[in-house]
PDB file of N, CA and C in Angstrom:
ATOM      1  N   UNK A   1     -50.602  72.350  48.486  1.00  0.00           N
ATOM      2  CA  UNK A   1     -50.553  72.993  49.787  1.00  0.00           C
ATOM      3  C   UNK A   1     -49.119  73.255  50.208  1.00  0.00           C
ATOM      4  N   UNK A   2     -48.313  72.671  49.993  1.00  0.00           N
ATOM      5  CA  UNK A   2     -46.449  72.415  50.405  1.00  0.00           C
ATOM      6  C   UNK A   2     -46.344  74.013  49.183  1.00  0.00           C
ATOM      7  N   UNK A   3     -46.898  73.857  48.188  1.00  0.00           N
ATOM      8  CA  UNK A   3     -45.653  75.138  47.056  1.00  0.00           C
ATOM      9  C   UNK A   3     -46.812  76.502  48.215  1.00  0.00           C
ATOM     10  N   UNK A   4     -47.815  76.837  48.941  1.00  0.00           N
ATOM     11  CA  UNK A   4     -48.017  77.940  49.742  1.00  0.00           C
ATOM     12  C   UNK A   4     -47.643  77.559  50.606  1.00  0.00           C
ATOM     13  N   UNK A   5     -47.152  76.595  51.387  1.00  0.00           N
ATOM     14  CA  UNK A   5     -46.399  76.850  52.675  1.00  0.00           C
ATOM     15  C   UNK A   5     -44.831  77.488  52.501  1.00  0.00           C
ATOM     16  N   UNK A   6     -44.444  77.060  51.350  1.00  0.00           N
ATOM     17  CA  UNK A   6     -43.101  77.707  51.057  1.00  0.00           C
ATOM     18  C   UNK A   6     -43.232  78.817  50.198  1.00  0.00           C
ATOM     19  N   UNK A   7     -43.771  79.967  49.800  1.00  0.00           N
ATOM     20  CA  UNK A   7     -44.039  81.061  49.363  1.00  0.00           C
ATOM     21  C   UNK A   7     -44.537  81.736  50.862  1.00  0.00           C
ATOM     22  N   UNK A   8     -44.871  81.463  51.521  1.00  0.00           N
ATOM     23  CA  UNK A   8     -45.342  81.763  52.585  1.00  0.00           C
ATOM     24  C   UNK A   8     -44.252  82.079  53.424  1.00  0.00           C
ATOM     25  N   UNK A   9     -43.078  81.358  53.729  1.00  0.00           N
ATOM     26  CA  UNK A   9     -41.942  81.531  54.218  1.00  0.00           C
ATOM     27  C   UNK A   9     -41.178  82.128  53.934  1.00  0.00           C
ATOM     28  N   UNK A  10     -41.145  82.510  52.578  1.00  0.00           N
ATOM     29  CA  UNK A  10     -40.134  82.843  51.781  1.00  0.00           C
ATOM     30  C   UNK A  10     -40.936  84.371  52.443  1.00  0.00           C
ATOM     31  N   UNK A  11     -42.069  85.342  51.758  1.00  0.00           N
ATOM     32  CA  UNK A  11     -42.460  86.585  52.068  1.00  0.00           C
ATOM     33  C   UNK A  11     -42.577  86.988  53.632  1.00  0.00           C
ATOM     34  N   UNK A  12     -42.448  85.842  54.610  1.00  0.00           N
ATOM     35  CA  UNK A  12     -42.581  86.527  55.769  1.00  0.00           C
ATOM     36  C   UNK A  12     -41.257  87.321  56.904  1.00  0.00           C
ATOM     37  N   UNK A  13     -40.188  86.969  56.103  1.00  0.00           N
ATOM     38  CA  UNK A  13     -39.395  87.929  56.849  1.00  0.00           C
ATOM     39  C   UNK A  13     -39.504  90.160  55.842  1.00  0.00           C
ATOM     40  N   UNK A  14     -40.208  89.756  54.755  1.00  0.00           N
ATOM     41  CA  UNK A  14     -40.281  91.051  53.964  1.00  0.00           C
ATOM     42  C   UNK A  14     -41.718  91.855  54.836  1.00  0.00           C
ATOM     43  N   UNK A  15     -42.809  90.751  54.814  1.00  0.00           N
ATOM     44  CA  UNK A  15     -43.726  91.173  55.907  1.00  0.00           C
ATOM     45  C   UNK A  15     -43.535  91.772  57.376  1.00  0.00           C
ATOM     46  N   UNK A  16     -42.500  90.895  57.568  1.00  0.00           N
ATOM     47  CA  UNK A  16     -41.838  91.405  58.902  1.00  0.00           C
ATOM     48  C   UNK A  16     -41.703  92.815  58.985  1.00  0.00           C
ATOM     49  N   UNK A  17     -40.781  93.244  57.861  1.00  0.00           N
ATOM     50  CA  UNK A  17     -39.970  94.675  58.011  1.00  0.00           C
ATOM     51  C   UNK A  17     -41.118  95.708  57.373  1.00  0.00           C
ATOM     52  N   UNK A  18     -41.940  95.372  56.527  1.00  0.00           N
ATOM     53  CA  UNK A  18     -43.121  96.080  56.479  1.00  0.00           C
ATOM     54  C   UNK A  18     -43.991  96.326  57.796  1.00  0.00           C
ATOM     55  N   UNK A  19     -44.132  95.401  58.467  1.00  0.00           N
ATOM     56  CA  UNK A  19     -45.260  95.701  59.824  1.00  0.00           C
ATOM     57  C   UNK A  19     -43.887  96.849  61.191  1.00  0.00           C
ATOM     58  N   UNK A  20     -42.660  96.185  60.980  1.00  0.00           N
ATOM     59  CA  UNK A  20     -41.846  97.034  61.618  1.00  0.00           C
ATOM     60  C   UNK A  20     -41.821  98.534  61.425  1.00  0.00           C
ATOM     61  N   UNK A  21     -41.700  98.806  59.802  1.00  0.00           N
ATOM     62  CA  UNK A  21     -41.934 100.219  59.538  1.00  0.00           C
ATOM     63  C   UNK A  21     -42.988 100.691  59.646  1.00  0.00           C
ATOM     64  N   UNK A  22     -44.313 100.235  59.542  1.00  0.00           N
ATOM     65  CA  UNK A  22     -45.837 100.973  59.539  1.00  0.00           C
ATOM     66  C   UNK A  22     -45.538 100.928  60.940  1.00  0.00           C
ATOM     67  N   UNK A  23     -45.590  99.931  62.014  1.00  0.00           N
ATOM     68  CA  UNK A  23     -45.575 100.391  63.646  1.00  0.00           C
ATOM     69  C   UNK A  23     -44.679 102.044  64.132  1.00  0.00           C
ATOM     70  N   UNK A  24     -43.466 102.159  62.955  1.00  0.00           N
ATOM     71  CA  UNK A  24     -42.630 102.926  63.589  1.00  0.00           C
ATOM     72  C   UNK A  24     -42.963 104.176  62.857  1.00  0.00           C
ATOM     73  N   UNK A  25     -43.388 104.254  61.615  1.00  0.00           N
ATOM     74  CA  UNK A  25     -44.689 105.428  61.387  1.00  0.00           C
ATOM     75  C   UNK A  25     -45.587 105.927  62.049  1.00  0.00           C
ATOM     76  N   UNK A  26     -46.714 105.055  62.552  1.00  0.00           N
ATOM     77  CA  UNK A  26     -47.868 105.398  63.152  1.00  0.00           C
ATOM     78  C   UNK A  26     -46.924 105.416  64.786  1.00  0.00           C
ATOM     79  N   UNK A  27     -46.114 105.180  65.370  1.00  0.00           N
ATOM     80  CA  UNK A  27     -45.568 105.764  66.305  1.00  0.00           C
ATOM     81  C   UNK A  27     -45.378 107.199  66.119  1.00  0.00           C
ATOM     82  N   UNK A  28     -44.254 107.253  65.361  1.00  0.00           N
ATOM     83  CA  UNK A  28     -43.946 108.744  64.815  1.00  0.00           C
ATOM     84  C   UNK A  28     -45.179 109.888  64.555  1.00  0.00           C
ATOM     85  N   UNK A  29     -46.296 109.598  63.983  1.00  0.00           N
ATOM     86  CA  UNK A  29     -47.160 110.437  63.705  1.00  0.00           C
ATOM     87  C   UNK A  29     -47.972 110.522  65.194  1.00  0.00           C
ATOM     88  N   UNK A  30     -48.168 109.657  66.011  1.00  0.00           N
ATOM     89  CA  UNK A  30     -48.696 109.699  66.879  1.00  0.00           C
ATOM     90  C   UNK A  30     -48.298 110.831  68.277  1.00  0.00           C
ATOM     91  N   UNK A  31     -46.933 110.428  67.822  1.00  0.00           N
ATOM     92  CA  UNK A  31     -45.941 111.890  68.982  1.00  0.00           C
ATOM     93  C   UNK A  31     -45.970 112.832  68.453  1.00  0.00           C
ATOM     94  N   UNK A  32     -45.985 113.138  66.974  1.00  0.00           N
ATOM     95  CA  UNK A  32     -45.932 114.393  66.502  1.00  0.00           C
ATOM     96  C   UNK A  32     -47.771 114.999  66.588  1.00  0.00           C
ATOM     97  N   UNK A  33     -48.710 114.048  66.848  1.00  0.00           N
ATOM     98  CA  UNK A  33     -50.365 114.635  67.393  1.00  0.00           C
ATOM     99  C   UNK A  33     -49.659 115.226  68.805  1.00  0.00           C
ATOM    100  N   UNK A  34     -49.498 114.437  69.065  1.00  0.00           N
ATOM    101  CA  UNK A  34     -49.551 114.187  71.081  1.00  0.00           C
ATOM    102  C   UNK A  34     -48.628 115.188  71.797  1.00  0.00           C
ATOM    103  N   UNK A  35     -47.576 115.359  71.185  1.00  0.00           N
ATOM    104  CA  UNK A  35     -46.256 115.966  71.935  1.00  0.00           C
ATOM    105  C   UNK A  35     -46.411 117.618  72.278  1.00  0.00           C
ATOM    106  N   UNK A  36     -46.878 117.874  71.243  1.00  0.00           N
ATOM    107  CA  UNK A  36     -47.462 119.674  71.481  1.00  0.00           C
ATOM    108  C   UNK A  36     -48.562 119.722  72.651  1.00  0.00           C
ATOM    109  N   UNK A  37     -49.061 119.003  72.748  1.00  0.00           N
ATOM    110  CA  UNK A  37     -50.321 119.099  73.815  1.00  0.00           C
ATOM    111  C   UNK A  37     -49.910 119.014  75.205  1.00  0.00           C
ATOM    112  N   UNK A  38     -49.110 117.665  75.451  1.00  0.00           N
ATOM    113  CA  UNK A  38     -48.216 116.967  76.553  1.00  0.00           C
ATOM    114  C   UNK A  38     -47.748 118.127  77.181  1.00  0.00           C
ATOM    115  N   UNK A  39     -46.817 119.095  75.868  1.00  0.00           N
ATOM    116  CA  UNK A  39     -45.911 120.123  76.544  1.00  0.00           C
ATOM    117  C   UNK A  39     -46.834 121.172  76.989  1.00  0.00           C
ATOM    118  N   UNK A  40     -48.004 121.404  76.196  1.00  0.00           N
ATOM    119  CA  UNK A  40     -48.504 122.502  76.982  1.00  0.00           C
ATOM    120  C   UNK A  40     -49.259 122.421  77.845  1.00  0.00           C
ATOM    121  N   UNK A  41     -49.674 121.287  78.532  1.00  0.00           N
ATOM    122  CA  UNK A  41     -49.776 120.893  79.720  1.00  0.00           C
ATOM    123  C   UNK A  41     -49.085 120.588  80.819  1.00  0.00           C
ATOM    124  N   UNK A  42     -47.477 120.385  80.658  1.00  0.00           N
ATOM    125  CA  UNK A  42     -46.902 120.287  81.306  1.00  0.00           C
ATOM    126  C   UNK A  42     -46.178 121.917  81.676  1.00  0.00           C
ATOM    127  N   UNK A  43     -46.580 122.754  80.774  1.00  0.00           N
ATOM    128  CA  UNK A  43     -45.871 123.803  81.106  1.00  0.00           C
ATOM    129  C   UNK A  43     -47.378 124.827  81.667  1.00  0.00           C
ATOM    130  N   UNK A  44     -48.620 124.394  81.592  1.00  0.00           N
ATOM    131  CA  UNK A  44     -49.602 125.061  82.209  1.00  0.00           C
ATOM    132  C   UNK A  44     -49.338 124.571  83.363  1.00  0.00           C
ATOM    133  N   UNK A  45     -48.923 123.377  84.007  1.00  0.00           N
ATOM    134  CA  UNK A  45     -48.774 122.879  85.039  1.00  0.00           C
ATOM    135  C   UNK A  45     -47.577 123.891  85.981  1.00  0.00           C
ATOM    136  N   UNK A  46     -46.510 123.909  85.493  1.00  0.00           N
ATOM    137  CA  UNK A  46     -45.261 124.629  86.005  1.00  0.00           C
ATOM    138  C   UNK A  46     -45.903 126.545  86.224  1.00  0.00           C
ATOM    139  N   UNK A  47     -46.285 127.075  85.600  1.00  0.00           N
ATOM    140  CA  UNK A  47     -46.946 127.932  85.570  1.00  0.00           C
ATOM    141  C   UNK A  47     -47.930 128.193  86.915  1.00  0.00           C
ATOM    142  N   UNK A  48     -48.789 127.464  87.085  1.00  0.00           N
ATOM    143  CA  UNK A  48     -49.569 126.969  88.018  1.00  0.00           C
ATOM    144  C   UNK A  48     -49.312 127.281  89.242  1.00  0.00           C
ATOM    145  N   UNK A  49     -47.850 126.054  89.220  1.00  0.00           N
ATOM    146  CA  UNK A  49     -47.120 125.999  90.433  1.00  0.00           C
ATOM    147  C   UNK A  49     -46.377 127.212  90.883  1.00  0.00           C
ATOM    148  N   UNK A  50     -45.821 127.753  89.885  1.00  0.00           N
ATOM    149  CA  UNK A  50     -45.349 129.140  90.022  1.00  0.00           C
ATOM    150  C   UNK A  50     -45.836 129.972  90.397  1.00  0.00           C
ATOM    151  N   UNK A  51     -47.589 130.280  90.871  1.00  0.00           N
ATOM    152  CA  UNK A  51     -48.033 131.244  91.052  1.00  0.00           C
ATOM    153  C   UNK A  51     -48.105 130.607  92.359  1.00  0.00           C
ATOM    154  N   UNK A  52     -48.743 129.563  92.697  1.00  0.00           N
ATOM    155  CA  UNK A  52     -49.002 129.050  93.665  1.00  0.00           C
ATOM    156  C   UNK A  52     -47.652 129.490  94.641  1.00  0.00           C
ATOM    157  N   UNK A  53     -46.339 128.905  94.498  1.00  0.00           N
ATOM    158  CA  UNK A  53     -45.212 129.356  95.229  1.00  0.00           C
ATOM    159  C   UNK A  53     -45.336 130.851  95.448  1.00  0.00           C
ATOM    160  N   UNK A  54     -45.487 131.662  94.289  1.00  0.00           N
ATOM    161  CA  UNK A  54     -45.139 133.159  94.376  1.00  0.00           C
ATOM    162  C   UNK A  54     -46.279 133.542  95.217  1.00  0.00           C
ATOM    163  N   UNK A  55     -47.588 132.963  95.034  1.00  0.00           N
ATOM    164  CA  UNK A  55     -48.824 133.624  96.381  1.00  0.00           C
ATOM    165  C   UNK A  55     -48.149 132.998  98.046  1.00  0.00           C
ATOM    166  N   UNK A  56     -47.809 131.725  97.972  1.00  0.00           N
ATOM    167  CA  UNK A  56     -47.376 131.449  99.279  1.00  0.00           C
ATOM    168  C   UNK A  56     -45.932 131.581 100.105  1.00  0.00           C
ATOM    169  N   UNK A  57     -45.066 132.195  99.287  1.00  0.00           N
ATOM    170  CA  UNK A  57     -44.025 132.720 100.029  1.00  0.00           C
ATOM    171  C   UNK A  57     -44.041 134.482 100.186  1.00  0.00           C
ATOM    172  N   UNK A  58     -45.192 134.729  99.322  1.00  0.00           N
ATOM    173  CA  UNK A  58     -45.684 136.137  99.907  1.00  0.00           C
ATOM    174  C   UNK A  58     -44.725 137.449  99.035  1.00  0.00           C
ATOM    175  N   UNK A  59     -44.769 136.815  97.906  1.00  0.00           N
ATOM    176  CA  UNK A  59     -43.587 137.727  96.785  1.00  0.00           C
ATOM    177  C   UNK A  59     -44.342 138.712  96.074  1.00  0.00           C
ATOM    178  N   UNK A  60     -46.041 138.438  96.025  1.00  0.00           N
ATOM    179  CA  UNK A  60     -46.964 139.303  95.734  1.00  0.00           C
ATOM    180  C   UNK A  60     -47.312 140.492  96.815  1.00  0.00           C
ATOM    181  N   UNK A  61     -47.421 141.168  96.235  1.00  0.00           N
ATOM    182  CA  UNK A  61     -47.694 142.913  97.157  1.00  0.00           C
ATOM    183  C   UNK A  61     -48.873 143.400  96.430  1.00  0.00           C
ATOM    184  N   UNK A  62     -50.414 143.552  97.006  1.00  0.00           N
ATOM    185  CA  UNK A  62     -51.092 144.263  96.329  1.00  0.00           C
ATOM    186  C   UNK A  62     -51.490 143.922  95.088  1.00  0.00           C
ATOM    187  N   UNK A  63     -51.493 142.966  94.651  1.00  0.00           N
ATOM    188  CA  UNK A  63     -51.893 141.865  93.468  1.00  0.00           C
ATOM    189  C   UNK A  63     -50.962 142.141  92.269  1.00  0.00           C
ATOM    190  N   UNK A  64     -49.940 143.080  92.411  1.00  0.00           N
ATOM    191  CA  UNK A  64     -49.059 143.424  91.660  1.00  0.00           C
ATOM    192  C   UNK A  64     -47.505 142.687  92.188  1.00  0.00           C
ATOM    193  N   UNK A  65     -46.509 142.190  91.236  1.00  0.00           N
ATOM    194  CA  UNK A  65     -45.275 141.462  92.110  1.00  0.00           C
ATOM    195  C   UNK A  65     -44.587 142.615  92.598  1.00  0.00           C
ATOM    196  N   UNK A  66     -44.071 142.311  93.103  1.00  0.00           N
ATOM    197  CA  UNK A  66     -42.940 143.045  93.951  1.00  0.00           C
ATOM    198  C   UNK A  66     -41.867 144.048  93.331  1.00  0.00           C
ATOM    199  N   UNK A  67     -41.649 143.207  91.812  1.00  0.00           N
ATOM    200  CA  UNK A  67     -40.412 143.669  91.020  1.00  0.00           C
ATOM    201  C   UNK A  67     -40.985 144.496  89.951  1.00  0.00           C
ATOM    202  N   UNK A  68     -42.187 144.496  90.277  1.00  0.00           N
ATOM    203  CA  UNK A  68     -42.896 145.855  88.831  1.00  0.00           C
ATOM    204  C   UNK A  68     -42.779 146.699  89.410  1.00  0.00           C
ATOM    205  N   UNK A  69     -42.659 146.576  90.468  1.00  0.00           N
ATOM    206  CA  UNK A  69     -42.828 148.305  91.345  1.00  0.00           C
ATOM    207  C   UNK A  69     -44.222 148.998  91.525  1.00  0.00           C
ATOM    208  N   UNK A  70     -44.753 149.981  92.178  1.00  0.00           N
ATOM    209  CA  UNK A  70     -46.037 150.278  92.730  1.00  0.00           C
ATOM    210  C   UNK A  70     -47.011 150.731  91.811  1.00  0.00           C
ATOM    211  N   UNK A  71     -46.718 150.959  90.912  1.00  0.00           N
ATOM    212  CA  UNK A  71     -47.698 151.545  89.892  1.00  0.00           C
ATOM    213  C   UNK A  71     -47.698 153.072  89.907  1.00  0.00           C
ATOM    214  N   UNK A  72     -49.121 153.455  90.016  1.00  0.00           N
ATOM    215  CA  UNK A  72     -49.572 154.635  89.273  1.00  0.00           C
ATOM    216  C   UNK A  72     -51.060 155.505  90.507  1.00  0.00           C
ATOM    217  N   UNK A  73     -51.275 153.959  91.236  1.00  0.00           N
ATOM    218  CA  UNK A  73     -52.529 154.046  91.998  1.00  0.00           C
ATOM    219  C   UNK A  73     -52.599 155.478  92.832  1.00  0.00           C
ATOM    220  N   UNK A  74     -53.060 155.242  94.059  1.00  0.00           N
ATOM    221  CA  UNK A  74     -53.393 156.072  94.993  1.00  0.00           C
ATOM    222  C   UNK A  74     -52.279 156.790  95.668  1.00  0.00           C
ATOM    223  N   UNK A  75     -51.155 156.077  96.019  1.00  0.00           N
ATOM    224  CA  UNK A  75     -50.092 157.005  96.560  1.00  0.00           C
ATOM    225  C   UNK A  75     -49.065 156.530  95.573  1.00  0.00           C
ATOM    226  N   UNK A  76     -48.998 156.237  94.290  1.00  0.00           N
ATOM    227  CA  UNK A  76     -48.211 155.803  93.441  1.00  0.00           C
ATOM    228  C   UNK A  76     -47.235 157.302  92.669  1.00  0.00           C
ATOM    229  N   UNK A  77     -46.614 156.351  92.032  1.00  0.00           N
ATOM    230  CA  UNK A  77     -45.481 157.875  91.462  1.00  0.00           C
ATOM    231  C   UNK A  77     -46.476 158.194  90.269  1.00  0.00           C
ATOM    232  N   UNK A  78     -45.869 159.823  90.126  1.00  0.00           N
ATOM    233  CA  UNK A  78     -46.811 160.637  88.858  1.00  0.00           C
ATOM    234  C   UNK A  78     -45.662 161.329  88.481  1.00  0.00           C
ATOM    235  N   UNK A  79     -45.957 161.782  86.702  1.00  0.00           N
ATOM    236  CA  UNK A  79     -45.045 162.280  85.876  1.00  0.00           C
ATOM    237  C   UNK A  79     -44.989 163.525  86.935  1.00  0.00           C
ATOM    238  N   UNK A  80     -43.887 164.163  85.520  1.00  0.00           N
ATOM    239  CA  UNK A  80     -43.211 165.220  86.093  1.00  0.00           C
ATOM    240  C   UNK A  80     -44.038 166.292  85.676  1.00  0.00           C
ATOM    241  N   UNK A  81     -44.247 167.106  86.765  1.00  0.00           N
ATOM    242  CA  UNK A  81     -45.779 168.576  86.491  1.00  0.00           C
ATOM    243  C   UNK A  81     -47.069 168.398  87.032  1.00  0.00           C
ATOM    244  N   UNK A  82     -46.918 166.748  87.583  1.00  0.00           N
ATOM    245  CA  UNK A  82     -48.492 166.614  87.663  1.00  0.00           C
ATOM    246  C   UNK A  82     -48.955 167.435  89.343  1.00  0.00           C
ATOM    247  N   UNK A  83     -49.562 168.003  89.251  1.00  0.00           N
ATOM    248  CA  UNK A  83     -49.667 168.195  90.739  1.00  0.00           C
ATOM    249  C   UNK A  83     -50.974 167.280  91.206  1.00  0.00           C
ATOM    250  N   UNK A  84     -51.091 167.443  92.857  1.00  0.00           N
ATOM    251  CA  UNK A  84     -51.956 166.529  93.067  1.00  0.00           C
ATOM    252  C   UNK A  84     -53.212 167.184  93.892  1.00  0.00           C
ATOM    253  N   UNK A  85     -54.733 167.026  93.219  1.00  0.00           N
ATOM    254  CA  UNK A  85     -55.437 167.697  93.616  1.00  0.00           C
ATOM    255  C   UNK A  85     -56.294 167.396  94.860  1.00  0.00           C
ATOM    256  N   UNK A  86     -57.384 168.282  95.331  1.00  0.00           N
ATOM    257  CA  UNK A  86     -57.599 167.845  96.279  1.00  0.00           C
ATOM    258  C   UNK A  86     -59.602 167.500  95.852  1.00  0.00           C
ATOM    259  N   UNK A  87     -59.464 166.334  96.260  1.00  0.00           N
ATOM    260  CA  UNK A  87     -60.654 165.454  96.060  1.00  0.00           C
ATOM    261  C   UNK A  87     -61.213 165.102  97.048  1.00  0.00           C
ATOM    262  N   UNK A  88     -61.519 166.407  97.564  1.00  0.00           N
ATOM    263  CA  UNK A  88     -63.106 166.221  98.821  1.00  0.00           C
ATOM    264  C   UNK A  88     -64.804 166.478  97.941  1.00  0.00           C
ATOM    265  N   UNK A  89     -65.645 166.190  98.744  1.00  0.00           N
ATOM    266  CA  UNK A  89     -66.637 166.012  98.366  1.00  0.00           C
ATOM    267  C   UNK A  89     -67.198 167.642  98.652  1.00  0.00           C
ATOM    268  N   UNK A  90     -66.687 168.651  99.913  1.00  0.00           N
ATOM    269  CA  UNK A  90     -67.476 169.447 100.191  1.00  0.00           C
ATOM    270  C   UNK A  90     -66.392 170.619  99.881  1.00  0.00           C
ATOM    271  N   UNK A  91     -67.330 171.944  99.214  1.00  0.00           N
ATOM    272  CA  UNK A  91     -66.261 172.782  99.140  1.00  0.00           C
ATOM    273  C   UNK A  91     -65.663 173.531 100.339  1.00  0.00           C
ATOM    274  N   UNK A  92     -66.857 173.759 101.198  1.00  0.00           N
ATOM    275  CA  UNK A  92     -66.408 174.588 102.604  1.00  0.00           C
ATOM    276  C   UNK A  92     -65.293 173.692 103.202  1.00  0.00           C
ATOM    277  N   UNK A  93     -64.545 174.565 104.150  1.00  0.00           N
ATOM    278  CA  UNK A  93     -63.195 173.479 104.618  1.00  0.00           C
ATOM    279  C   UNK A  93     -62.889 174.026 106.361  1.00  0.00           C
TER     280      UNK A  93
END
């Protein structure tokens, strides 16, 4: 029983640095699952918030932002030639 208590002593600082490296593996693999997800949740989050700010300080115009400019719609700009017709329902006037 004494010659496995001292074989026993002798392998447990090598055991040591084995359980040190598998912990710091399965750490490592564990952030490299986890870390892509984290971020894209944390950046769906910022996103989020960003709209949220941009609807409540009122930077939206017409469900379009401000800095695209007006479009194309109803009183919007038109190429060059287009003329603009007239869209009544009745022909008499």
């Amino acid at each position: 029983m004494d010659l496995y208590a001292d074989r026993l002593r002798e392998l447990q600082p090598l055991w040591s640095s084995v359980e040190n490296w598998a912990v710091r593996l399965f750490f490592f693999m564990g952030a490299i699952t986890l870390l892509p997800w984290v971020l894209l949740i944390v950046f769906d989050a910022g996103v989020y918030v960003w709209r949220c700010l941009v609807l409540a300080l009122g930077l939206e115009a017409g469900g379009r932002m401000w800095w695209y400019g007006a479009g194309a719609g109803a009183g919007g700009r038109r190429g060059p030639g287009v003329e603009v017709e007239d869209l009544r329902l009745s022909t008499t006037y």
